[in-house]
Protein backbone atom coordinates (compact mmCIF):
# COMPACT_ATOMS: atom_id res chain seq x y z
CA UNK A 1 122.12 20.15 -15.95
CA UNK A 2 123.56 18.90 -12.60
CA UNK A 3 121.87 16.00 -11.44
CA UNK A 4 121.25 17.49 -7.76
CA UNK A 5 119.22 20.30 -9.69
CA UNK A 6 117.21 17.47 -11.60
CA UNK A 7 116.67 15.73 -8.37
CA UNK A 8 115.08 18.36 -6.95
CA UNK A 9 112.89 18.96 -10.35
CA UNK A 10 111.67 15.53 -9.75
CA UNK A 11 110.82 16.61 -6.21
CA UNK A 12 108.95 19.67 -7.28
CA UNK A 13 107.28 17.56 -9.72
CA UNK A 14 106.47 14.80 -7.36
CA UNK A 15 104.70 17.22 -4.98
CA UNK A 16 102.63 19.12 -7.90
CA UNK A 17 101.34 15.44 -8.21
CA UNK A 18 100.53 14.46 -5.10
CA UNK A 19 98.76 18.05 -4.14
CA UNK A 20 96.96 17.91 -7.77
CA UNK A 21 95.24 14.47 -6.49
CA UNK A 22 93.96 14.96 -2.75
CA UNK A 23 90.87 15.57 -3.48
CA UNK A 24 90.21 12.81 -6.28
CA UNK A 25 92.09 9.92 -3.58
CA UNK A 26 88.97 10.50 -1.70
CA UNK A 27 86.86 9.51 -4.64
CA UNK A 28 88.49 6.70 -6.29
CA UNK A 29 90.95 3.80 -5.08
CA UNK A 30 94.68 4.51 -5.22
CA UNK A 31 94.81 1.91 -8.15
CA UNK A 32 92.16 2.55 -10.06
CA UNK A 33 93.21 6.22 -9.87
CA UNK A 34 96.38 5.47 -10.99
CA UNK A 35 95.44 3.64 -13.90
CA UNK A 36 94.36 6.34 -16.28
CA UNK A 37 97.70 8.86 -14.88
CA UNK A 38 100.04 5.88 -15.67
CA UNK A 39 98.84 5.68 -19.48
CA UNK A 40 98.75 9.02 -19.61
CA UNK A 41 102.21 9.01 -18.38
CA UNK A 42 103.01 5.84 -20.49
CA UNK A 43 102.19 8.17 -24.06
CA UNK A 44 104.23 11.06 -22.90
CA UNK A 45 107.15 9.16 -22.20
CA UNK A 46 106.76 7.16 -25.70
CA UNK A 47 106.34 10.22 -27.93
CA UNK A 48 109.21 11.89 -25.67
CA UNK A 49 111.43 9.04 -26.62
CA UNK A 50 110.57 8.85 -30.25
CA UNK A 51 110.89 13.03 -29.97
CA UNK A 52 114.60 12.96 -28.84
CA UNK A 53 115.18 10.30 -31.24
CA UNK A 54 116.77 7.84 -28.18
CA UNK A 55 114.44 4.79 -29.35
CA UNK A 56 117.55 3.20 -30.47
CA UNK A 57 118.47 2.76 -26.88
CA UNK A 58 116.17 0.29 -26.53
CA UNK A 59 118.70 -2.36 -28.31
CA UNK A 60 120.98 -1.94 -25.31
CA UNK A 61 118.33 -3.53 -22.71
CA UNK A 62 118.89 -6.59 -21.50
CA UNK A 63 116.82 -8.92 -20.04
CA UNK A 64 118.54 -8.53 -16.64
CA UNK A 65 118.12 -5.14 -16.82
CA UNK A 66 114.50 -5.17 -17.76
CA UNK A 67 113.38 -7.33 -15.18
CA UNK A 68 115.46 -5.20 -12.67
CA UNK A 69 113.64 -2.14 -14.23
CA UNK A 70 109.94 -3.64 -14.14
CA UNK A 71 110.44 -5.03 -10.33
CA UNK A 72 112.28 -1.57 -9.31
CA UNK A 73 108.54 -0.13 -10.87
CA UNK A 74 106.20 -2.61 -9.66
CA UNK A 75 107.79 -2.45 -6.07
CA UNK A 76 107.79 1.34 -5.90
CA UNK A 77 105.64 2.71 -8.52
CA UNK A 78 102.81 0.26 -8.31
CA UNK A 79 102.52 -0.92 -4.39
CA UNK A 80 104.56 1.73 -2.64
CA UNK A 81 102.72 4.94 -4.74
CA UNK A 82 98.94 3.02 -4.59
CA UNK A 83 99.64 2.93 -0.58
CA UNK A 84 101.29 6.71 -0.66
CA UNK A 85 97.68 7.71 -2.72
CA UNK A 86 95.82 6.24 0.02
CA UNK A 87 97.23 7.52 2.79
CA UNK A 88 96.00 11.04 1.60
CA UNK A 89 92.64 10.25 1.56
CA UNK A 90 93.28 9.88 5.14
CA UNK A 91 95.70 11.67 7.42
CA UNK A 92 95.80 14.76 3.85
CA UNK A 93 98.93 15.93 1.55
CA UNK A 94 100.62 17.70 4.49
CA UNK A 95 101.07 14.80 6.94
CA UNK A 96 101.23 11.44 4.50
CA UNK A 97 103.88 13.74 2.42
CA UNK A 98 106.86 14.03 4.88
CA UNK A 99 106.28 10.97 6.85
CA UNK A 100 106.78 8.73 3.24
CA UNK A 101 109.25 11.48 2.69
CA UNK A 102 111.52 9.54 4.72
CA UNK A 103 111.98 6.94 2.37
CA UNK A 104 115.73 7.98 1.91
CA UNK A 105 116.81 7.29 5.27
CA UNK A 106 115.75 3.85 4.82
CA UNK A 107 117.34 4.01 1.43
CA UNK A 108 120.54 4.43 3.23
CA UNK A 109 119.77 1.81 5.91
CA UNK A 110 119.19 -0.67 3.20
CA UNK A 111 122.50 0.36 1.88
CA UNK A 112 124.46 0.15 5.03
CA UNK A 113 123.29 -3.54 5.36
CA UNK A 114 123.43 -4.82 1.91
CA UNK A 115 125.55 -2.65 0.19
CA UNK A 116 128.10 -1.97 2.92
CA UNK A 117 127.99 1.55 2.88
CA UNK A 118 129.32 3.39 6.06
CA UNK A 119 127.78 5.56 8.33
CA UNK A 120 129.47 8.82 9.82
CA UNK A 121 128.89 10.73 12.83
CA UNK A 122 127.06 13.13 10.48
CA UNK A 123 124.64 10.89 9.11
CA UNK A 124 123.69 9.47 12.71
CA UNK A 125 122.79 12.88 14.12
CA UNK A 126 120.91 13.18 10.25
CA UNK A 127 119.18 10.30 11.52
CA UNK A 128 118.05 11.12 14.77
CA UNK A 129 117.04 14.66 13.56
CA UNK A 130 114.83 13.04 11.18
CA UNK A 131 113.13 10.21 13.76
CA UNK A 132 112.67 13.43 15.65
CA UNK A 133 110.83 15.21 13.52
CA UNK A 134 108.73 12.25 12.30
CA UNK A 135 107.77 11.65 15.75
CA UNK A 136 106.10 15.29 15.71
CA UNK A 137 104.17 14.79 12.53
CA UNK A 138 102.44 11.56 13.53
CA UNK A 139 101.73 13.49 17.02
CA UNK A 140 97.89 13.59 17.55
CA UNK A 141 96.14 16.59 19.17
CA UNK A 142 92.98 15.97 21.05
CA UNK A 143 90.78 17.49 17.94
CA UNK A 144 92.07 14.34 16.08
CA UNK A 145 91.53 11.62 18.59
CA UNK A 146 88.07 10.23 17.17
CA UNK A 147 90.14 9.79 13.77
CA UNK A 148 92.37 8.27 15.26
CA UNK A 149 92.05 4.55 13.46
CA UNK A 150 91.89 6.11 10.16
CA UNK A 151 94.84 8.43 10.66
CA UNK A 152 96.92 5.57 11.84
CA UNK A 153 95.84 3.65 9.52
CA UNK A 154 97.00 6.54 7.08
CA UNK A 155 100.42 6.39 9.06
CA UNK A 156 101.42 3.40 8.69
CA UNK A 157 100.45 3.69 4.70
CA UNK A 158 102.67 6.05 4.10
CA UNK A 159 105.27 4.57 6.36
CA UNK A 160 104.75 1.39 4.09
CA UNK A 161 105.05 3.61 0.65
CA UNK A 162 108.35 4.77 2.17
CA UNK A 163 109.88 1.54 2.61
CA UNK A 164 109.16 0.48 -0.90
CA UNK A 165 110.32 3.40 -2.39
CA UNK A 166 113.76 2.86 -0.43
CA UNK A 167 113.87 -0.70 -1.98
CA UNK A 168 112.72 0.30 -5.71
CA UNK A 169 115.49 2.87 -5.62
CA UNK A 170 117.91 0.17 -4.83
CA UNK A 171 116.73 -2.44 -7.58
CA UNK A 172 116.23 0.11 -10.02
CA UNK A 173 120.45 1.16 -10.02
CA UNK A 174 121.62 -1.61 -11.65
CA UNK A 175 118.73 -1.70 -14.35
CA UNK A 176 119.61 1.82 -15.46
CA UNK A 177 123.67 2.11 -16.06
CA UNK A 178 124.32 2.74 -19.70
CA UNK A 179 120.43 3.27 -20.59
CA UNK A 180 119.14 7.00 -21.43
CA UNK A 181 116.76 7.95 -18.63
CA UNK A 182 113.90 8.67 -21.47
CA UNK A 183 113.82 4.32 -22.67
CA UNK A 184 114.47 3.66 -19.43
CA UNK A 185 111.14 5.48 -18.91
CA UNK A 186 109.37 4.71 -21.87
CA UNK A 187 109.91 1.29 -21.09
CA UNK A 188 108.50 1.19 -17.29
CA UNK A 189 105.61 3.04 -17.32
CA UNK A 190 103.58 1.12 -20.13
CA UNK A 191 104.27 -2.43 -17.85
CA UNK A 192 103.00 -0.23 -14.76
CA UNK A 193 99.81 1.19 -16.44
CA UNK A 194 99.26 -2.12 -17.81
CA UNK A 195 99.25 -3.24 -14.28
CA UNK A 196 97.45 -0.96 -12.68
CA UNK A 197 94.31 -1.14 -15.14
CA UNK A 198 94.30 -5.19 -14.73
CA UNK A 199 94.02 -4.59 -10.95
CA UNK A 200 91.11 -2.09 -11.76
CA UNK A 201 89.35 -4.31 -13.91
CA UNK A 202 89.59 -7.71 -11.97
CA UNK A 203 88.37 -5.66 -8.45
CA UNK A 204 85.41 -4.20 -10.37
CA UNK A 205 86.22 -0.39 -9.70
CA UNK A 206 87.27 0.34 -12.74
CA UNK A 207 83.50 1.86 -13.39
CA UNK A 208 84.47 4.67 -10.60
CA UNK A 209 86.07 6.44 -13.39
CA UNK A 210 83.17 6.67 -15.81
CA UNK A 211 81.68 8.79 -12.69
CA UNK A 212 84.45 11.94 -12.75
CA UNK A 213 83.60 15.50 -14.04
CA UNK A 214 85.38 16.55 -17.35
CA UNK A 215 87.81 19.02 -14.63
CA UNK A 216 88.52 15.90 -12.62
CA UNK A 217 89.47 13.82 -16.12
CA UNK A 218 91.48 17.03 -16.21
CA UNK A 219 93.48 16.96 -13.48
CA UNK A 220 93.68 13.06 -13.94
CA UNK A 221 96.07 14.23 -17.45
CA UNK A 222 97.87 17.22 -15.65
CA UNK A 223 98.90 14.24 -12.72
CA UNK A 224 99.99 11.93 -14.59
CA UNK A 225 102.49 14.09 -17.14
CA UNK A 226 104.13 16.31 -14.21
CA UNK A 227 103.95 13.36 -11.64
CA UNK A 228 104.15 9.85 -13.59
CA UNK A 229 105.57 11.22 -17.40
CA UNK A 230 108.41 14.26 -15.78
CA UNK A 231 108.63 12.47 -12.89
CA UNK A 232 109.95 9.49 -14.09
CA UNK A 233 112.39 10.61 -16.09
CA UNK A 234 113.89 13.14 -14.03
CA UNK A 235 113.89 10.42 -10.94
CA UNK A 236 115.65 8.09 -13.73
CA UNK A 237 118.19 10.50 -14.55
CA UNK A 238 119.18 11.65 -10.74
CA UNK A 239 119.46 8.25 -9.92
CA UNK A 240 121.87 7.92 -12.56
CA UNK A 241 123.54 10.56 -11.85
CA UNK A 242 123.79 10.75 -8.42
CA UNK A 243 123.09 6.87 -7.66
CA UNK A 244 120.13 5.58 -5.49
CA UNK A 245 121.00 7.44 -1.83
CA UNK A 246 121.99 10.84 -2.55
CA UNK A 247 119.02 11.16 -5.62
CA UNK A 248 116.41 9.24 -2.45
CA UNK A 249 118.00 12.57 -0.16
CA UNK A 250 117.58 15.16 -2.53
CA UNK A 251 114.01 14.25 -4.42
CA UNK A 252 112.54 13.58 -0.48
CA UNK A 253 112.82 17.28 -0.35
CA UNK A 254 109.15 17.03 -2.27
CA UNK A 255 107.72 18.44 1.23
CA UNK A 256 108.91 21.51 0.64
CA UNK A 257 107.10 22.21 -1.80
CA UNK A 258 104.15 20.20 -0.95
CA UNK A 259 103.38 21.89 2.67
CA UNK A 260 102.51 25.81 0.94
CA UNK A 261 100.78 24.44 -1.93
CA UNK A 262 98.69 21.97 0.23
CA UNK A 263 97.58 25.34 2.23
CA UNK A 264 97.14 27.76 -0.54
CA UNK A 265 95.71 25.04 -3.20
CA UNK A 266 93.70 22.75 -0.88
CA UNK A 267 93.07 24.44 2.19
CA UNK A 268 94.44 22.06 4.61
CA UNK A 269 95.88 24.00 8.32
CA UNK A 270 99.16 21.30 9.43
CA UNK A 271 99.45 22.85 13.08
CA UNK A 272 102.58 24.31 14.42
CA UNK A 273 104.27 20.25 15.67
CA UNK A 274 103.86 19.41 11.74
CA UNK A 275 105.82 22.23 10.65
CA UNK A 276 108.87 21.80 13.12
CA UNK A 277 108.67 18.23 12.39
CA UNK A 278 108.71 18.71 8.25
CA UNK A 279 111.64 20.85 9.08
CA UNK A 280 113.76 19.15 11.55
CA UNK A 281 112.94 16.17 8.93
CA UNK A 282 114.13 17.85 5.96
CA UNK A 283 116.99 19.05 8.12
CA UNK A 284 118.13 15.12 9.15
CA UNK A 285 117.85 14.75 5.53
CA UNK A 286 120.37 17.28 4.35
CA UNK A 287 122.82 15.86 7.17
CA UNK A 288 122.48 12.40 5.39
CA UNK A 289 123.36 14.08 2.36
């Protein structure tokens, strides 16, 4: 399988995720919410590994590469994700979706400074495209002007969640070359859970959980194996594939796929400036590619 069609299974999987927990992000802290969808993504990824029969991989981690593997996760996965969860309890799926959906542009930024990548013509006008079209989905209408501390608040969440994604995606490269995308995996999201459930515990909120319905325990499991357990390893593998820019390009194509299901699955009504701006964004995107 090429690894532009995997990227964009991770992207599909991403925004079945993300839709799947609206509702519950207005219920329960992003971390605390996490918790339970990391170990159920941590399990997955475990018996996947022993499954394929890749555990062996596991002698050909480092210690380099771990630690490059479990600050890639803790940057992205725990911070950047906890803020992106957040952010929908606030501004919804279809707004907090493509403005951290820009994460690759900065991913390429990042690049261009550090890594000395160039920039062509191309990816400018990609660029300005996608500022352009970000500038339309944080646009307020005067029906959402007495929300308007949380929804900035909500902005600049998912603004934040962006910018940590771009700088996981970056660690992560080096942590990954020569290890199969399942360990790799297997490895990172036991750490993560870990983390998130110590953050739980020690801020008390942990008891939040105890509270859900049996369908909201549910949805919990069906989160965390499409978004944390497929996720991960198909976000593993493009980056491997297709290194950390062109796999941030493709997979930020999660909107998408988030925007229709957001309507049909959650009700929410994005007005007309959201949609041009999710598409001129996606568009700046695909010139950056």
């Amino acid at each position: 399988m090429s690894g532009v069609v995997i990227a964009l299974l991770c992207a599909l999987s991403w925004a079945i995720g993300s839709v799947s927990m609206r509702n519950l992000s207005t219920k329960v802290d992003p971390f605390t919410l996490n918790a339970p969808r990391t170990l159920v993504g941590a399990i997955s990824m475990i018996v996947a590994m022993y499954a394929t029969g890749s555990q062996s991989g596991i002698a050909d981690v480092t210690l380099t590469k771990y630690a490059y593997m479990v600050i890639a996760l803790l940057v992205g996965a725990g911070i950047g994700d906890s803020l992106y969860v957040g952010s929908m309890s606030r501004i919804g799926v279809s707004l907090s979706f493509p403005i951290s959906s820009t994460y690759p542009i900065i991913t390429l930024m990042l690049s261009f400074f550090f890594l000395q990548e160039s920039l062509s013509a191309t990816i400018v006008a990609g660029l300005v495209l996608a500022l352009v079209g970000l500038l339309l989905i944080c646009r307020r209408d005067k029906s959402q002007q007495e929300n308007a501390v949380p929804q900035k608040t909500g902005i600049l969440m998912s603004f934040g969640a962006a910018i940590l994604w771009a700088i996981s995606a970056i660690i992560l490269k080096p942590g990954i070359e020569g290890i199969d995308a399942v360990v790799v995996s297997a490895i990172r999201m036991p750490v993560l859970s870990l983390f998130f459930w110590l953050v739980s515990i020690i801020s008390g909120k942990v008891g939040t959980l105890w509270k859900l319905s049996l369908r909201e325990w549910l949805t919990i499991i069906f989160g965390g194996l499409v978004g944390w357990g497929a996720g991960s390893i198909l976000f593993v593998q493009a980056v491997a594939m297709l290194g950390p820019t062109r796999a941030a390009i493709i997979t930020s194509t999660s909107p998408l796929f988030a925007l229709p299901m957001s309507i049909l699955l959650l009700g929410e009504k994005p007005c007309r400036t959201v949609w041009i701006g999710t598409a001129l964004t996606v568009a700046g995107i695909a010139l950056v590619s």
